[in-house]
N, C-alpha and C. Protein backbone atom coordinates (compact mmCIF):
# COMPACT_ATOMS: atom_id res chain seq x y z
N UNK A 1 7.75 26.97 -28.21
CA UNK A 1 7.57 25.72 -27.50
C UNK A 1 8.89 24.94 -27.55
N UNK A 2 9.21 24.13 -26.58
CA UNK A 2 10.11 23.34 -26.36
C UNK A 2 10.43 22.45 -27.13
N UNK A 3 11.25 21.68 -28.40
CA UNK A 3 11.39 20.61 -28.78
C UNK A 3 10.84 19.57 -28.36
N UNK A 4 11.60 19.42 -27.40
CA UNK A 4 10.81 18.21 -26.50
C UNK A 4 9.57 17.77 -27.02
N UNK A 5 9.02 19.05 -25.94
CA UNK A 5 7.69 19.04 -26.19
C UNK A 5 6.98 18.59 -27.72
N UNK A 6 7.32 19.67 -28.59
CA UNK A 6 7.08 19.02 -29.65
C UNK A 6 6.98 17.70 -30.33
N UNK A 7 8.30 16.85 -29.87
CA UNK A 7 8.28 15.47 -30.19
C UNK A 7 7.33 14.98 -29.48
N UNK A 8 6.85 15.27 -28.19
CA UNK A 8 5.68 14.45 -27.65
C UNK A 8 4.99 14.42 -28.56
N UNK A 9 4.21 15.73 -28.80
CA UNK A 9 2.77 15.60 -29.71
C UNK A 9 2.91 15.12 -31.06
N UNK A 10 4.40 15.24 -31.49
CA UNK A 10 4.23 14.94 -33.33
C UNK A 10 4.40 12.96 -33.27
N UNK A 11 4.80 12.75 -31.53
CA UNK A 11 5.02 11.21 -31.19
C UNK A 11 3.40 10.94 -31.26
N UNK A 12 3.06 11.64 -30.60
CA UNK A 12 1.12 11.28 -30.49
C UNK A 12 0.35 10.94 -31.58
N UNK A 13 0.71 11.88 -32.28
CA UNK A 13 -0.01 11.52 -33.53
C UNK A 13 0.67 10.12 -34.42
N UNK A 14 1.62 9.79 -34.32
CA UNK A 14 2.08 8.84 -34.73
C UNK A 14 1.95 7.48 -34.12
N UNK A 15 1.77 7.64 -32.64
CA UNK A 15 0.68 6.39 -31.68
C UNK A 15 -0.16 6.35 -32.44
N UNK A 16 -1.28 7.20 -32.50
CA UNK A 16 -2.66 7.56 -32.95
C UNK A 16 -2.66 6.55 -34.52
N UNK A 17 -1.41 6.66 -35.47
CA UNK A 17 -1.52 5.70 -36.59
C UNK A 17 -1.21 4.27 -36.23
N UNK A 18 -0.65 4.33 -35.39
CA UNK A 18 -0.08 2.84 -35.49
C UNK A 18 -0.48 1.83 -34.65
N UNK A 19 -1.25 2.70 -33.17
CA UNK A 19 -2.82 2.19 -32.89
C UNK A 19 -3.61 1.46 -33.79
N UNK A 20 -4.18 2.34 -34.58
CA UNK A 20 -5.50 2.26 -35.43
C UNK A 20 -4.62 1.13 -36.54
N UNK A 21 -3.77 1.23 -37.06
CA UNK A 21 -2.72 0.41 -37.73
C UNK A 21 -2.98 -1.35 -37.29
N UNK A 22 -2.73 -1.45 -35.93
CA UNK A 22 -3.06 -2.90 -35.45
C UNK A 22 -4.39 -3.10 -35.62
N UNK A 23 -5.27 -2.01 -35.70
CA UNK A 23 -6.78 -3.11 -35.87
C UNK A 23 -7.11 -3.31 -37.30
N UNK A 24 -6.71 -2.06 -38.02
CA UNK A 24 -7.47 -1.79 -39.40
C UNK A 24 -5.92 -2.31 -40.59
N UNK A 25 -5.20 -2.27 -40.63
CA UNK A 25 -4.21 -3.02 -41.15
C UNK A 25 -4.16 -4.53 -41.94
N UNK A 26 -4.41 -4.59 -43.16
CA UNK A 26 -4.67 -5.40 -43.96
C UNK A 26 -3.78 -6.12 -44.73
N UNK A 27 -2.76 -5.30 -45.45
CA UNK A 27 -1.69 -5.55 -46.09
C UNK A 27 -0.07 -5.09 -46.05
N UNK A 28 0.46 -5.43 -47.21
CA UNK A 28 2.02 -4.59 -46.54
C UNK A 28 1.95 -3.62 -46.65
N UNK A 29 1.21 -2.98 -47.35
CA UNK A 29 1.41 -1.40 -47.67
C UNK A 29 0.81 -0.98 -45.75
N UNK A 30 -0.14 -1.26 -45.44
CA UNK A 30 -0.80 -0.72 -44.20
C UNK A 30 -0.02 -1.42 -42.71
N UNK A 31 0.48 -2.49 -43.16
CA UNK A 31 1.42 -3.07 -41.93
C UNK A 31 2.89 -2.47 -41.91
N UNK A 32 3.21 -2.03 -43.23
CA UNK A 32 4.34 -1.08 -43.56
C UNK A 32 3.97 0.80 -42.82
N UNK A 33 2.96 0.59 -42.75
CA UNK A 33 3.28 2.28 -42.75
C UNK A 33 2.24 2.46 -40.98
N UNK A 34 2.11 0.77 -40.25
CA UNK A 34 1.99 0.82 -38.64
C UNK A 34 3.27 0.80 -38.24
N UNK A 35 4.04 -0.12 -38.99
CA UNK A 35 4.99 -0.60 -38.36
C UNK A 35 6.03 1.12 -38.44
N UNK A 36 6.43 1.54 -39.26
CA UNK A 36 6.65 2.73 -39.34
C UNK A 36 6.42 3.95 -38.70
N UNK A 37 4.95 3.68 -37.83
CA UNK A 37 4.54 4.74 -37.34
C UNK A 37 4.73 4.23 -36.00
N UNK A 38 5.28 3.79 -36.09
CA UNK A 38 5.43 2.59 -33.96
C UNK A 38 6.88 3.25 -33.99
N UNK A 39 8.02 3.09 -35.04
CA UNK A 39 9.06 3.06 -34.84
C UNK A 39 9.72 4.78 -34.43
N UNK A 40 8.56 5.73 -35.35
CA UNK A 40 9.04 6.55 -35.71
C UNK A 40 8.39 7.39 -34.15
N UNK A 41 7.24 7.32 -33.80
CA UNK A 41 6.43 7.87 -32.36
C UNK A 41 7.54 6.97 -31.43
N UNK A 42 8.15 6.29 -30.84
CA UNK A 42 8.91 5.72 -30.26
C UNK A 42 10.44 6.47 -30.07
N UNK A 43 10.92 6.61 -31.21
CA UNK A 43 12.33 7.35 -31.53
C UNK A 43 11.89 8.50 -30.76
N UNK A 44 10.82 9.12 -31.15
CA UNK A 44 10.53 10.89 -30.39
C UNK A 44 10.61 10.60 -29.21
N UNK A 45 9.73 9.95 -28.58
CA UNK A 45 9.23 9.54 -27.09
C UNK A 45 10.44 9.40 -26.13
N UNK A 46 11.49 8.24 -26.96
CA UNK A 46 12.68 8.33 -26.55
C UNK A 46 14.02 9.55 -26.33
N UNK A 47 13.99 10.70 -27.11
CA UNK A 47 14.43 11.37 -27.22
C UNK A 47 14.36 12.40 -26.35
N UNK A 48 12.36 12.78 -26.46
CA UNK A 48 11.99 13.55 -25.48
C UNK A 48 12.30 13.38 -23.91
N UNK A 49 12.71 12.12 -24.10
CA UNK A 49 12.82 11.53 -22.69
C UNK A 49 14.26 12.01 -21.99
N UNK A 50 14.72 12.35 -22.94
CA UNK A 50 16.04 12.48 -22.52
C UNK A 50 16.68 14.07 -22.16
N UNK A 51 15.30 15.06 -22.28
CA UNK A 51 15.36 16.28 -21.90
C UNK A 51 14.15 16.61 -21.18
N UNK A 52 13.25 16.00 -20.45
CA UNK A 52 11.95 16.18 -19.89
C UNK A 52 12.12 14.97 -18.84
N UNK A 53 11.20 14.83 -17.63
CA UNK A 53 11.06 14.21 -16.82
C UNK A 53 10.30 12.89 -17.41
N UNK A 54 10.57 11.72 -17.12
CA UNK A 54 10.65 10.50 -18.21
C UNK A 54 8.64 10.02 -17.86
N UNK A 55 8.73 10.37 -16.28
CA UNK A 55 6.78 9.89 -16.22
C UNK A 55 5.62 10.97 -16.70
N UNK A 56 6.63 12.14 -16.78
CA UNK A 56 5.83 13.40 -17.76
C UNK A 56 5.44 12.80 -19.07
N UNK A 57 6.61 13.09 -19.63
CA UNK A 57 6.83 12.70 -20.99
C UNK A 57 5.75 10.97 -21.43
N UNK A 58 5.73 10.47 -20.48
CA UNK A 58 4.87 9.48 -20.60
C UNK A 58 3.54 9.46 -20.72
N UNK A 59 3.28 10.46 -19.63
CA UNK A 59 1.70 10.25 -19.11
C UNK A 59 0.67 11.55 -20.18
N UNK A 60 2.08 12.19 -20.66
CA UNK A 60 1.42 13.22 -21.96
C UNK A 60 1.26 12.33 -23.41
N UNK A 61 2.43 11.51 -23.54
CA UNK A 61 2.66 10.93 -24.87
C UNK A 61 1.08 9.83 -25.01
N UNK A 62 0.81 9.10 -23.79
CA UNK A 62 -0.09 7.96 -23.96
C UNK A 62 -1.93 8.91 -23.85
N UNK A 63 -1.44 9.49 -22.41
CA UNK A 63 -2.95 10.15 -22.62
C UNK A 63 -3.16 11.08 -24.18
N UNK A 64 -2.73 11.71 -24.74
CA UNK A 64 -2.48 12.33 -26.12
C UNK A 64 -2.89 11.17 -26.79
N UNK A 65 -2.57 10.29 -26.75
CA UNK A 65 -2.96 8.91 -27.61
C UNK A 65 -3.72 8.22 -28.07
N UNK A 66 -4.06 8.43 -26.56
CA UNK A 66 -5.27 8.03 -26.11
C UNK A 66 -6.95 8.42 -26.92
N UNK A 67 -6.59 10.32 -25.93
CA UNK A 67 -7.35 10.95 -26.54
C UNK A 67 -7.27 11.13 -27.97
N UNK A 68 -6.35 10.63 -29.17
CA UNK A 68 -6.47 11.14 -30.90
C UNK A 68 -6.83 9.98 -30.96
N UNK A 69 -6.65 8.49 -30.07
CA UNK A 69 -7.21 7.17 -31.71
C UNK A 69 -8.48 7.18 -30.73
N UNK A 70 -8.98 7.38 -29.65
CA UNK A 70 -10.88 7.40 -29.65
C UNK A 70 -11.10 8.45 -30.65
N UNK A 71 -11.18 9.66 -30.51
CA UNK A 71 -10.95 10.66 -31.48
C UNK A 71 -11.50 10.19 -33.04
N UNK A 72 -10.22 9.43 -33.49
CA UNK A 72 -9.69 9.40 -34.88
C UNK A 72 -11.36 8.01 -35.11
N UNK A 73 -11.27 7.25 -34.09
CA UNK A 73 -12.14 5.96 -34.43
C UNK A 73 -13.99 6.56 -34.34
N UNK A 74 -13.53 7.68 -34.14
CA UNK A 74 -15.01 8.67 -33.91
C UNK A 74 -15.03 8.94 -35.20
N UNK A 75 -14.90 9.22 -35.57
CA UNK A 75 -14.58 10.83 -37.16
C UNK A 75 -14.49 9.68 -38.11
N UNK A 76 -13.04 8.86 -38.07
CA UNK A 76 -13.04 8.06 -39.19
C UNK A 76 -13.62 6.31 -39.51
N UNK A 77 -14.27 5.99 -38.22
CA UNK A 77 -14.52 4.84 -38.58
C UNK A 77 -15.91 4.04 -37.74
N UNK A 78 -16.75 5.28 -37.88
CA UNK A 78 -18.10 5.37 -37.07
C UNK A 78 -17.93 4.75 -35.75
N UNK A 79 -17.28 4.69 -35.13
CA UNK A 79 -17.26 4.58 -33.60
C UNK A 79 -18.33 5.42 -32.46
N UNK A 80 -18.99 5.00 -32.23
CA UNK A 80 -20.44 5.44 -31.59
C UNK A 80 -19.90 6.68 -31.05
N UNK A 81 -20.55 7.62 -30.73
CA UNK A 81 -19.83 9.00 -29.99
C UNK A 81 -20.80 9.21 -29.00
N UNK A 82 -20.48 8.92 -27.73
CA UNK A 82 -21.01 9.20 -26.53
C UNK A 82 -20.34 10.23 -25.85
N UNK A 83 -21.63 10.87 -25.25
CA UNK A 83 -21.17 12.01 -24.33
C UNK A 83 -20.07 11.52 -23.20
N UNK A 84 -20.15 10.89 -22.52
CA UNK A 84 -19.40 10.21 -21.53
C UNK A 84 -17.72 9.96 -22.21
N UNK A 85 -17.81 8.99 -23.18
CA UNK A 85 -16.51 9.22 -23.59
C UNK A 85 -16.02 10.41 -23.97
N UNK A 86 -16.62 11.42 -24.42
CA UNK A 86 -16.11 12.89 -24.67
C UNK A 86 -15.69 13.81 -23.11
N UNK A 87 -16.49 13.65 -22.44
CA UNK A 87 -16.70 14.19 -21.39
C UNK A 87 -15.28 13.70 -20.46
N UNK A 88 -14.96 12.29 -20.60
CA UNK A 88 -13.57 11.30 -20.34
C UNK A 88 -12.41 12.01 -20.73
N UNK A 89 -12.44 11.99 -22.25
CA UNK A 89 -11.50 12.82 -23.08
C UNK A 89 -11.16 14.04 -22.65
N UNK A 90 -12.03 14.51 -22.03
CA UNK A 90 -12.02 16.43 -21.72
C UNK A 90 -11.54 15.97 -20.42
N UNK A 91 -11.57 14.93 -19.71
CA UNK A 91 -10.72 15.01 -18.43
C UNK A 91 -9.21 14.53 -18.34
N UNK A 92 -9.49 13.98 -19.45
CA UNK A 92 -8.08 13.22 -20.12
C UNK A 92 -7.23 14.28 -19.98
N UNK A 93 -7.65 15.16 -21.34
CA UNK A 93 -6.47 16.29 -21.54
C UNK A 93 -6.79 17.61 -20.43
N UNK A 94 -7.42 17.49 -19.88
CA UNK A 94 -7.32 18.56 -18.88
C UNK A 94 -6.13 18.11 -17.80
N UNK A 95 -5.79 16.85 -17.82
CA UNK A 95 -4.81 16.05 -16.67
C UNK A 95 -3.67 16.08 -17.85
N UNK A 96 -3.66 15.66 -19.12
CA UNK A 96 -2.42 15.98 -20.12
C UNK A 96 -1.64 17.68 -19.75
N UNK A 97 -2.62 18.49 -19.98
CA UNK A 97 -2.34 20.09 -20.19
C UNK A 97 -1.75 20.74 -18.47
N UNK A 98 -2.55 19.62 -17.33
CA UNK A 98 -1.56 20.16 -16.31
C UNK A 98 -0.21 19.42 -16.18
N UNK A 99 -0.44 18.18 -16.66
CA UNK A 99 1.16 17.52 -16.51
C UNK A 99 2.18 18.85 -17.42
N UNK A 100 1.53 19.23 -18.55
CA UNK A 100 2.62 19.87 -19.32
C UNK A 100 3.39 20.86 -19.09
N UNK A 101 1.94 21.65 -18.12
CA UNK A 101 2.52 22.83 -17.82
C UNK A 101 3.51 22.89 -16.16
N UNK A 102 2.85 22.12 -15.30
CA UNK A 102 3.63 21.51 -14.35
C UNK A 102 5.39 20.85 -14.57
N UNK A 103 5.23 20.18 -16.01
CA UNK A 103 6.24 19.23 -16.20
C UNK A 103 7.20 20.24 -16.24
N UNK A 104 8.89 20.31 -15.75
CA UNK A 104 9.73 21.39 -16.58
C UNK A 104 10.63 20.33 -16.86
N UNK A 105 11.66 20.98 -17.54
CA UNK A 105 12.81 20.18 -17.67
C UNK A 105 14.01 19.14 -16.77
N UNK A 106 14.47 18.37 -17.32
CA UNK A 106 15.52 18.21 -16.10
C UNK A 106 16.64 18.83 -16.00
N UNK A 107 16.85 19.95 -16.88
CA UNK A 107 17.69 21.11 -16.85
C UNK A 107 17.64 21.46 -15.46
N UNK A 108 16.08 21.87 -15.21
CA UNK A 108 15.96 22.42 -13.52
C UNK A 108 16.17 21.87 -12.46
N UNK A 109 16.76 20.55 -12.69
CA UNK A 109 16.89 19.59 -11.37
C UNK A 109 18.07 18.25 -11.64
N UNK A 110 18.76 19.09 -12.95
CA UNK A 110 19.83 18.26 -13.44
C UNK A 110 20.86 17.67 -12.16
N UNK A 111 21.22 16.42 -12.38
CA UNK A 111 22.20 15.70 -11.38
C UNK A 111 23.51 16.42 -12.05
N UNK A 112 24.26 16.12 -10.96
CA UNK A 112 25.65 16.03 -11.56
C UNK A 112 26.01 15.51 -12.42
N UNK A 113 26.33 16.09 -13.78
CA UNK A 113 27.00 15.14 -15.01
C UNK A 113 29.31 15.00 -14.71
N UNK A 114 29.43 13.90 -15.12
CA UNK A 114 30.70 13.59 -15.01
C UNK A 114 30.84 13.64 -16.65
């Protein structure tokens, strides 16, 4: 797999903390380690951006995001689990997984560099 790529998803999961971070976040230790997880999913996002098509790289990084903190607020923090929102989710990443595979580089459509 592509770097890039990679930083998307290891960026996702790090949305996914720092999401859940702004609601459930109490002290410094937990405002320390949102704020951390904003800075650090951000740096990737940015990076990835800079070898992938920038509304790819977007629309994978947020829907991914998306889909892990409903996810995460399911599993870890009794968040009602409806079929419908699952059923959402499964359309979510079915539209994530074609951006990805659709998405290529801008290697393939690189401008002229000076």
């Amino acid at each position: 797999m592509n770097r890039s790529w990679l930083f998307i998803f290891i960026g996702a999961l790090f949305e996914v903390v720092w999401v859940i971070g702004f609601k459930h976040a109490h002290d410094w230790v937990t405002w320390s380690a949102t704020i951390a997880s904003l800075v650090i999913s951000f740096y990737l996002i940015i990076t990835a951006s800079s070898h992938l098509p920038v509304g790819t790289v977007y629309a994978v990084f947020t829907g991914l995001g998306t889909a892990g903190t409903v996810a995460a607020e399911m599993v870890l923090f009794d968040e009602p689990v409806k079929l419908i929102k699952l059923l959402l989710i499964a359309v979510l990443l079915i539209g994530v997984l074609g951006l990805k595979l659709l998405g290529g580089s801008t290697s393939d459509s690189k401008a002229v560099e000076h």
